[in-house]
C-alpha atoms as a PDB file:
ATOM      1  CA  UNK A   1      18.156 -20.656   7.208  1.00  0.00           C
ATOM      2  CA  UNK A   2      20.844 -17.991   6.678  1.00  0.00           C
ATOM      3  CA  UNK A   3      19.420 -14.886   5.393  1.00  0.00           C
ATOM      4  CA  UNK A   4      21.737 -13.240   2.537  1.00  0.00           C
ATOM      5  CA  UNK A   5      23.007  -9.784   2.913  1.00  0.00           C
ATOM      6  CA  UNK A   6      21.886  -7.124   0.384  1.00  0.00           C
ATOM      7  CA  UNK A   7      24.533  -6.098  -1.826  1.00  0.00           C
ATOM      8  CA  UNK A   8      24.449  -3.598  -4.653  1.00  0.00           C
ATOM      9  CA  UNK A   9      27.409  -2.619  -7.348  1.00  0.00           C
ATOM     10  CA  UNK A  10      29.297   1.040  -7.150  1.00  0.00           C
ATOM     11  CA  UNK A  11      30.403   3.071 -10.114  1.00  0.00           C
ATOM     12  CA  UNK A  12      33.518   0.613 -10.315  1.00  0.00           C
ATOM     13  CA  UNK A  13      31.517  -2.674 -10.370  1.00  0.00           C
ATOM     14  CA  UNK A  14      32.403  -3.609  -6.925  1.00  0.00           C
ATOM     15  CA  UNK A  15      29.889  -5.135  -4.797  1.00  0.00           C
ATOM     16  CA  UNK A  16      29.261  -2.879  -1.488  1.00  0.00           C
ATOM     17  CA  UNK A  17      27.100  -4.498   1.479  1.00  0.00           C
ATOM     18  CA  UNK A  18      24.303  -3.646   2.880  1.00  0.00           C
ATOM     19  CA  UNK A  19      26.296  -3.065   6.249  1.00  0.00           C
ATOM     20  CA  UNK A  20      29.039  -1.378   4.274  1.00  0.00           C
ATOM     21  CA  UNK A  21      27.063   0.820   2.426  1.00  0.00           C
ATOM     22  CA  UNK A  22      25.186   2.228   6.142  1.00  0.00           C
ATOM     23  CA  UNK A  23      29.053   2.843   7.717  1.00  0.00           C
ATOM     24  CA  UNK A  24      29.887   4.542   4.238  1.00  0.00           C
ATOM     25  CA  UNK A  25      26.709   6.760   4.814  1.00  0.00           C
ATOM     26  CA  UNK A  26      27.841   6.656   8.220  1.00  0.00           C
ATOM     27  CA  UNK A  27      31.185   8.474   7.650  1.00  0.00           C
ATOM     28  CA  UNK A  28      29.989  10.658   5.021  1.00  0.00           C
ATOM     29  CA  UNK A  29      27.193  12.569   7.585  1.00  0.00           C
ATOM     30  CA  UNK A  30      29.379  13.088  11.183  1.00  0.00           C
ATOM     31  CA  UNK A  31      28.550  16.185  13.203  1.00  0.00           C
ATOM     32  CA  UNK A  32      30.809  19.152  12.130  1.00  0.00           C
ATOM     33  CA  UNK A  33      31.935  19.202  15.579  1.00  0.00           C
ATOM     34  CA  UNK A  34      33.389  15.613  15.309  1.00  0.00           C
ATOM     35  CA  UNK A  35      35.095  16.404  11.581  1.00  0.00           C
ATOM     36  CA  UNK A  36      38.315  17.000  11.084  1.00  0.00           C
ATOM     37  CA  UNK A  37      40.935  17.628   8.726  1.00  0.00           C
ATOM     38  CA  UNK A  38      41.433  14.237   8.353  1.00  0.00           C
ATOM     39  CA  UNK A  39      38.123  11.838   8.212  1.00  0.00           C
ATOM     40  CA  UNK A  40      36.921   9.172  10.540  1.00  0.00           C
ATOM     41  CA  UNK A  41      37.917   6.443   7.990  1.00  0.00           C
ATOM     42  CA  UNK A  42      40.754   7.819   7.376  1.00  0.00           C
ATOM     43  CA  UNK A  43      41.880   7.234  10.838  1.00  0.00           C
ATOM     44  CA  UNK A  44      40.031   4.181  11.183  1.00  0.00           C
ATOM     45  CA  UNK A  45      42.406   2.707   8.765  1.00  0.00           C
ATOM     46  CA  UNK A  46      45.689   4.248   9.478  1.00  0.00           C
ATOM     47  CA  UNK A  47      48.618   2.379  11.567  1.00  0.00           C
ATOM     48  CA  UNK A  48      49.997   5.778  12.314  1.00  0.00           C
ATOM     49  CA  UNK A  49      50.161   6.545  16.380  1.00  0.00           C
ATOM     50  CA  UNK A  50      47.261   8.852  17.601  1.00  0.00           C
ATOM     51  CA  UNK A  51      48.059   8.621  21.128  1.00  0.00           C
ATOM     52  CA  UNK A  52      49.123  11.983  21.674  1.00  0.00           C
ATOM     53  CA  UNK A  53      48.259  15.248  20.400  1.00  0.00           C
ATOM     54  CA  UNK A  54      48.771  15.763  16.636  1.00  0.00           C
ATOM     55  CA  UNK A  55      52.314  17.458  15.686  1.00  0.00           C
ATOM     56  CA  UNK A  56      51.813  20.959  13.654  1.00  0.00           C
ATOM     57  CA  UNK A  57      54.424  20.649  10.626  1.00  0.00           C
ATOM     58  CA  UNK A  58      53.334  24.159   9.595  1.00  0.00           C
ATOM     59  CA  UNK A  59      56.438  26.091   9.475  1.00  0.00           C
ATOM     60  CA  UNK A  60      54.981  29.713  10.028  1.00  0.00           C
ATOM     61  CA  UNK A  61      52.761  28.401  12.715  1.00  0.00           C
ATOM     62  CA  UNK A  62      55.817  26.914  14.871  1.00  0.00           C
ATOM     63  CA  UNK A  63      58.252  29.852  13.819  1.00  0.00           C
ATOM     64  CA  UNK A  64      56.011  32.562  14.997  1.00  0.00           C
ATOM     65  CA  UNK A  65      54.101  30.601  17.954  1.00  0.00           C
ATOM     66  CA  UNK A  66      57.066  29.051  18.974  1.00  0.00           C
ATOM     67  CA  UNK A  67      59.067  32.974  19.068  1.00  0.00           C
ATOM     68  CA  UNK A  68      58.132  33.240  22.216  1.00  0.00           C
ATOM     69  CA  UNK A  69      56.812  30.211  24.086  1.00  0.00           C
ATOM     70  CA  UNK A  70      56.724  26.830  23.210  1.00  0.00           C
ATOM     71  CA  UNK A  71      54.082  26.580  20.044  1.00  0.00           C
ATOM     72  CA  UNK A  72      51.697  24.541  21.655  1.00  0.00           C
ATOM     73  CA  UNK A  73      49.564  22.383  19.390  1.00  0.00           C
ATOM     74  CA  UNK A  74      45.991  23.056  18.681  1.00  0.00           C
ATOM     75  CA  UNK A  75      44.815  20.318  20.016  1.00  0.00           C
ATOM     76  CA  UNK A  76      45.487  20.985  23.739  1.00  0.00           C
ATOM     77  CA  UNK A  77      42.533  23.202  23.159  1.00  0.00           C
ATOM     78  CA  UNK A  78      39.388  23.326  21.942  1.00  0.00           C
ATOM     79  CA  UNK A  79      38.035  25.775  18.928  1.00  0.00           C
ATOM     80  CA  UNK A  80      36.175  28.414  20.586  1.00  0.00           C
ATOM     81  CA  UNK A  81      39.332  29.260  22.986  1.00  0.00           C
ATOM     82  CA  UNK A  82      42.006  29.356  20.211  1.00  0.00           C
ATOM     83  CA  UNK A  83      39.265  31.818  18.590  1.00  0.00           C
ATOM     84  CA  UNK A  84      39.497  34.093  21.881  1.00  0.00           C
ATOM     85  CA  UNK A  85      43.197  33.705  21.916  1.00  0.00           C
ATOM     86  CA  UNK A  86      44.108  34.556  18.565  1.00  0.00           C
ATOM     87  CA  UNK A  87      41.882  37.253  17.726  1.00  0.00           C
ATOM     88  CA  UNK A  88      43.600  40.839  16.588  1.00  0.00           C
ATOM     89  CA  UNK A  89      42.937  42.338  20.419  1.00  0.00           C
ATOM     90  CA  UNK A  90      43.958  39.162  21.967  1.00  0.00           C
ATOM     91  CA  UNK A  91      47.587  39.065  20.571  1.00  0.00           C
ATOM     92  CA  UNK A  92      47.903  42.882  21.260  1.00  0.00           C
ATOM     93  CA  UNK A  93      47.837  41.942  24.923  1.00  0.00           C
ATOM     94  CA  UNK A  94      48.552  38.290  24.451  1.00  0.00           C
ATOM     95  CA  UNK A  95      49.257  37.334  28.549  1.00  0.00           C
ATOM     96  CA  UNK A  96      50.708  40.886  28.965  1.00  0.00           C
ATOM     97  CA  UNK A  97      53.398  40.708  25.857  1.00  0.00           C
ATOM     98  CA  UNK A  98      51.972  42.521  22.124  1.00  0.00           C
ATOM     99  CA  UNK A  99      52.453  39.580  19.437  1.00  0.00           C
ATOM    100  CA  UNK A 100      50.462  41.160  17.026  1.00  0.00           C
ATOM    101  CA  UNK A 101      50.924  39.393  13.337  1.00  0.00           C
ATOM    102  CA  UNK A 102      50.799  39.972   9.891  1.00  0.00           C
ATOM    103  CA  UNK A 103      46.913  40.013   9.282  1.00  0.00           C
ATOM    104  CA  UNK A 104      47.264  37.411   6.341  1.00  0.00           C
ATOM    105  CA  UNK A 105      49.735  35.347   8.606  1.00  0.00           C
ATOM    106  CA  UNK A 106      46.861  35.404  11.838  1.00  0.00           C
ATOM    107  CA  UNK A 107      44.495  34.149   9.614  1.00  0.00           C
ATOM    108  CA  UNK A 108      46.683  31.301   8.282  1.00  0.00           C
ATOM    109  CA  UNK A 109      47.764  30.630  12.118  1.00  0.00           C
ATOM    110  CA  UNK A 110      43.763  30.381  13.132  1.00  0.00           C
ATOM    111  CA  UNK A 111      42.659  28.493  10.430  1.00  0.00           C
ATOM    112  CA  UNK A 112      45.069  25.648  11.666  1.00  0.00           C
ATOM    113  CA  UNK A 113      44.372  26.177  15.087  1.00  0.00           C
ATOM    114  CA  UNK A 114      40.536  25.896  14.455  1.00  0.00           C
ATOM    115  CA  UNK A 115      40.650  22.566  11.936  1.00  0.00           C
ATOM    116  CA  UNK A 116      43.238  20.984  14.492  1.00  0.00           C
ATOM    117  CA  UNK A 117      42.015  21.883  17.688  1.00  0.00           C
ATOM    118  CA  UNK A 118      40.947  19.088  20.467  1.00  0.00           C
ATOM    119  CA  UNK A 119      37.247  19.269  19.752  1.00  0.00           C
ATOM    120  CA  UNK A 120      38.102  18.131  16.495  1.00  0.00           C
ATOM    121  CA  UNK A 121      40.635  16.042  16.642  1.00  0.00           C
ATOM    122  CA  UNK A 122      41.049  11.811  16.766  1.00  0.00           C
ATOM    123  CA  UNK A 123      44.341  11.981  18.745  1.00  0.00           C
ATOM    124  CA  UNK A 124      43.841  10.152  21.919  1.00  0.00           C
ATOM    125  CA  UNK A 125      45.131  13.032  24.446  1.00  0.00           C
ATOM    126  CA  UNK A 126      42.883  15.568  22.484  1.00  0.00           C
ATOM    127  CA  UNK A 127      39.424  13.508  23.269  1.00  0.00           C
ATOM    128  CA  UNK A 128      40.609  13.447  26.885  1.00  0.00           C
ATOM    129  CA  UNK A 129      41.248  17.276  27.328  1.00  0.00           C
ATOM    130  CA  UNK A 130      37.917  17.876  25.770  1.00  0.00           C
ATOM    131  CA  UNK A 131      36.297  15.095  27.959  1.00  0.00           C
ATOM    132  CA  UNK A 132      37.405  17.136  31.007  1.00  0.00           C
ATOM    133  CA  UNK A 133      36.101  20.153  29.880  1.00  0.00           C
ATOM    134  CA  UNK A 134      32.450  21.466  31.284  1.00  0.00           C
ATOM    135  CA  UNK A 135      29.657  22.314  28.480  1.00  0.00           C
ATOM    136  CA  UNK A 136      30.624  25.520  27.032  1.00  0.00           C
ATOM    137  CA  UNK A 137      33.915  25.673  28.979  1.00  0.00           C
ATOM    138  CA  UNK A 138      36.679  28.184  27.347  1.00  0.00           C
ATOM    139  CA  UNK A 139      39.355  27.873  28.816  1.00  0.00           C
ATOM    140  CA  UNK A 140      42.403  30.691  27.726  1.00  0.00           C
ATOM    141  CA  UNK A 141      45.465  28.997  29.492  1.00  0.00           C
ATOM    142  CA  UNK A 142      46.478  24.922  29.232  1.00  0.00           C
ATOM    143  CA  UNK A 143      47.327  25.059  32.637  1.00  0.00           C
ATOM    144  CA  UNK A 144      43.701  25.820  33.665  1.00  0.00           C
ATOM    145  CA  UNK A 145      42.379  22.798  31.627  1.00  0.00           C
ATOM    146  CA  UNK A 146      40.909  20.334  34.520  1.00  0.00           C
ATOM    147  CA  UNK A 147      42.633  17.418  32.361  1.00  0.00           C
ATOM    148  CA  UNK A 148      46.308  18.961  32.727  1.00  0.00           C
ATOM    149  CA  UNK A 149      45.904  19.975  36.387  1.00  0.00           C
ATOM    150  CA  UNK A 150      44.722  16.456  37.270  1.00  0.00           C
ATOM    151  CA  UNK A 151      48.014  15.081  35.339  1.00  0.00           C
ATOM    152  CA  UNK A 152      50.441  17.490  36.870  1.00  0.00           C
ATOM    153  CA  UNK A 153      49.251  18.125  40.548  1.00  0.00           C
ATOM    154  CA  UNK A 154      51.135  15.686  41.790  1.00  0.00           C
ATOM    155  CA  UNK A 155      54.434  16.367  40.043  1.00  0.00           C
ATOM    156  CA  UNK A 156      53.567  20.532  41.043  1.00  0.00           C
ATOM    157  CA  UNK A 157      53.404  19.938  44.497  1.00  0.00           C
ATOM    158  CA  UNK A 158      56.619  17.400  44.569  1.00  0.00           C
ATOM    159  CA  UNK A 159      59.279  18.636  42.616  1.00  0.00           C
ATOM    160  CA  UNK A 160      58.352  21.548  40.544  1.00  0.00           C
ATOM    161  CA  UNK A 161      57.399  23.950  43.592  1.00  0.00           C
ATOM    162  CA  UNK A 162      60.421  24.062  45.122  1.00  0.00           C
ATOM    163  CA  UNK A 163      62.534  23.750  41.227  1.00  0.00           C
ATOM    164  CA  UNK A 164      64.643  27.119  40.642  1.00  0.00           C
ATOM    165  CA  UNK A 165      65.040  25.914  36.633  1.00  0.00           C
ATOM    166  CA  UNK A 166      61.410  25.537  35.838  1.00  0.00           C
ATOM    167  CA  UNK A 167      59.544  28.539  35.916  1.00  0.00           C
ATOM    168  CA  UNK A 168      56.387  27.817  34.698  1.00  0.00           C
ATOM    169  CA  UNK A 169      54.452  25.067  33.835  1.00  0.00           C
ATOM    170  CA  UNK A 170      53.304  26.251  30.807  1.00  0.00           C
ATOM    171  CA  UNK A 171      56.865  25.689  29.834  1.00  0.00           C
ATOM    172  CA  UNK A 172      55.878  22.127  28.220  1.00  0.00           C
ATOM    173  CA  UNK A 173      58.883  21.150  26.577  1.00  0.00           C
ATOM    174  CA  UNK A 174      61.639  22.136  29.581  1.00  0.00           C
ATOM    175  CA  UNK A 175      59.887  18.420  30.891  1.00  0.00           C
ATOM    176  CA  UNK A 176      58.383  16.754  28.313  1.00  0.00           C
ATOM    177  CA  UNK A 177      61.119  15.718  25.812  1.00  0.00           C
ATOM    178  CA  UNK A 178      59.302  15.217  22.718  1.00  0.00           C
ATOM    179  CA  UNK A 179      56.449  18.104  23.243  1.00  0.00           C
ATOM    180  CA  UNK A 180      57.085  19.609  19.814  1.00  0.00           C
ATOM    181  CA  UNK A 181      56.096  16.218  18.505  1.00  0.00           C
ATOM    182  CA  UNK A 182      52.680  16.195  20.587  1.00  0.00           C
ATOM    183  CA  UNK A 183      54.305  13.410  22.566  1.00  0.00           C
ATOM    184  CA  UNK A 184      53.574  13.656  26.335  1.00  0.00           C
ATOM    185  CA  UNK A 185      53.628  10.576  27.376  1.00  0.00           C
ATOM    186  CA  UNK A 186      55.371  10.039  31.256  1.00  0.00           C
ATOM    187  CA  UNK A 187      58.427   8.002  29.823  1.00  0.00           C
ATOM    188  CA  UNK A 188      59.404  10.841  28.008  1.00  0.00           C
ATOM    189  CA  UNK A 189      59.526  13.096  30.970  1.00  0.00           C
ATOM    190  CA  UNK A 190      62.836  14.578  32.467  1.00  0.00           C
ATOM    191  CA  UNK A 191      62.775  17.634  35.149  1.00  0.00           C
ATOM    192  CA  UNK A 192      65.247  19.349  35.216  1.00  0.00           C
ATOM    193  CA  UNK A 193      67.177  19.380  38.634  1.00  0.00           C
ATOM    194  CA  UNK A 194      65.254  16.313  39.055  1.00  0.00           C
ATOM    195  CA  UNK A 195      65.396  13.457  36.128  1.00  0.00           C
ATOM    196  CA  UNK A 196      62.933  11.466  35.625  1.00  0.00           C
ATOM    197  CA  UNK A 197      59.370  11.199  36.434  1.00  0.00           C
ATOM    198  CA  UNK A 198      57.738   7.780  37.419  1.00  0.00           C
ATOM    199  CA  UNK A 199      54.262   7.781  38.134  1.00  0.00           C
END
């Protein structure tokens, strides 16, 4: 004998199952650590690439990140560094350069770089930099993440050592052709003085 799913009616009229109605509940009570600007469903359901790291389209944020260095996306890092990094002190001695903002315009920058950064983000690359982080790790440069050492080592020791055009490796998009789109994948690598990178 098959036993019949509960169902019960919404506010529309549609019948909801009892399985539906537990991922609903589900969704609706995820860990504030796990949430995001966008929801779990949300990219459940989407055919939209998440491979990467997600692409900031905020126009201040690139224009006055990107002033100076490439404007790396919040989610190469997780909350608690990008609230190190970008507090008022920080920037006055950000890496030995003053790129103190606009008070209104540093709050606008953190508050993307907190709801997009890796520990709360559902891009692929994102999960992975926060997987190779150690509990309560902070870490204040990219290049000191364990998951972007472990990708790069190889290419450091072999080409970019002994390269006179790159001259750092924080310098994301001199390699990675389509960094400003959160796209690092290895086909879309090109070193200069060297071409392309094949794993």
């Amino acid at each position: 004998m098959i036993e019949k799913v509960p169902t019960m009616k919404n506010r529309s009229g549609f019948l909801i199952s009892g399985t539906t109605l537990c991922l609903v509940l589900l969704l609706g009570n995820i860990p504030p650590t796990y949430a995001a600007p966008e929801n779990l469903a949300s990219w459940l359901l989407t055919l939209e690439r998440r491979k990467e790291v997600k692409p900031v389209t905020d126009t201040s944020y690139n224009e006055e990140c990107g002033s100076c260095h490439f404007a790396y996306q919040p989610g190469l890092l997780p909350a608690a560094s990008w609230q190190q990094l970008l507090t008022r002190q920080a920037l006055e001695k950000h890496f030995g350069e003053n790129a103190e903002l606009d008070e209104q315009v540093r709050l606008h920058i953190l508050a993307i770089a907190l709801e997009n950064s890796a520990d709360k983000s559902y891009y692929k690359r994102s999960k992975k930099i926060m997987v190779s982080l150690q509990k309560d790790e902070v870490p204040l440069r990219i290049t000191k993440v364990r998951y972007f050492k472990d990708k790069h080592e190889e290419v450091y020791e072999e080409v970019v050592k002994a390269s006179k055009k790159i001259k750092s490796m924080s310098l994301c998009d001199e390699c990675h052709q389509k960094a400003k789109q959160g796209i690092f994948d290895d086909d879309t690598v090109v070193i200069p003085d060297h071409g392309r990178w094949t794993w």
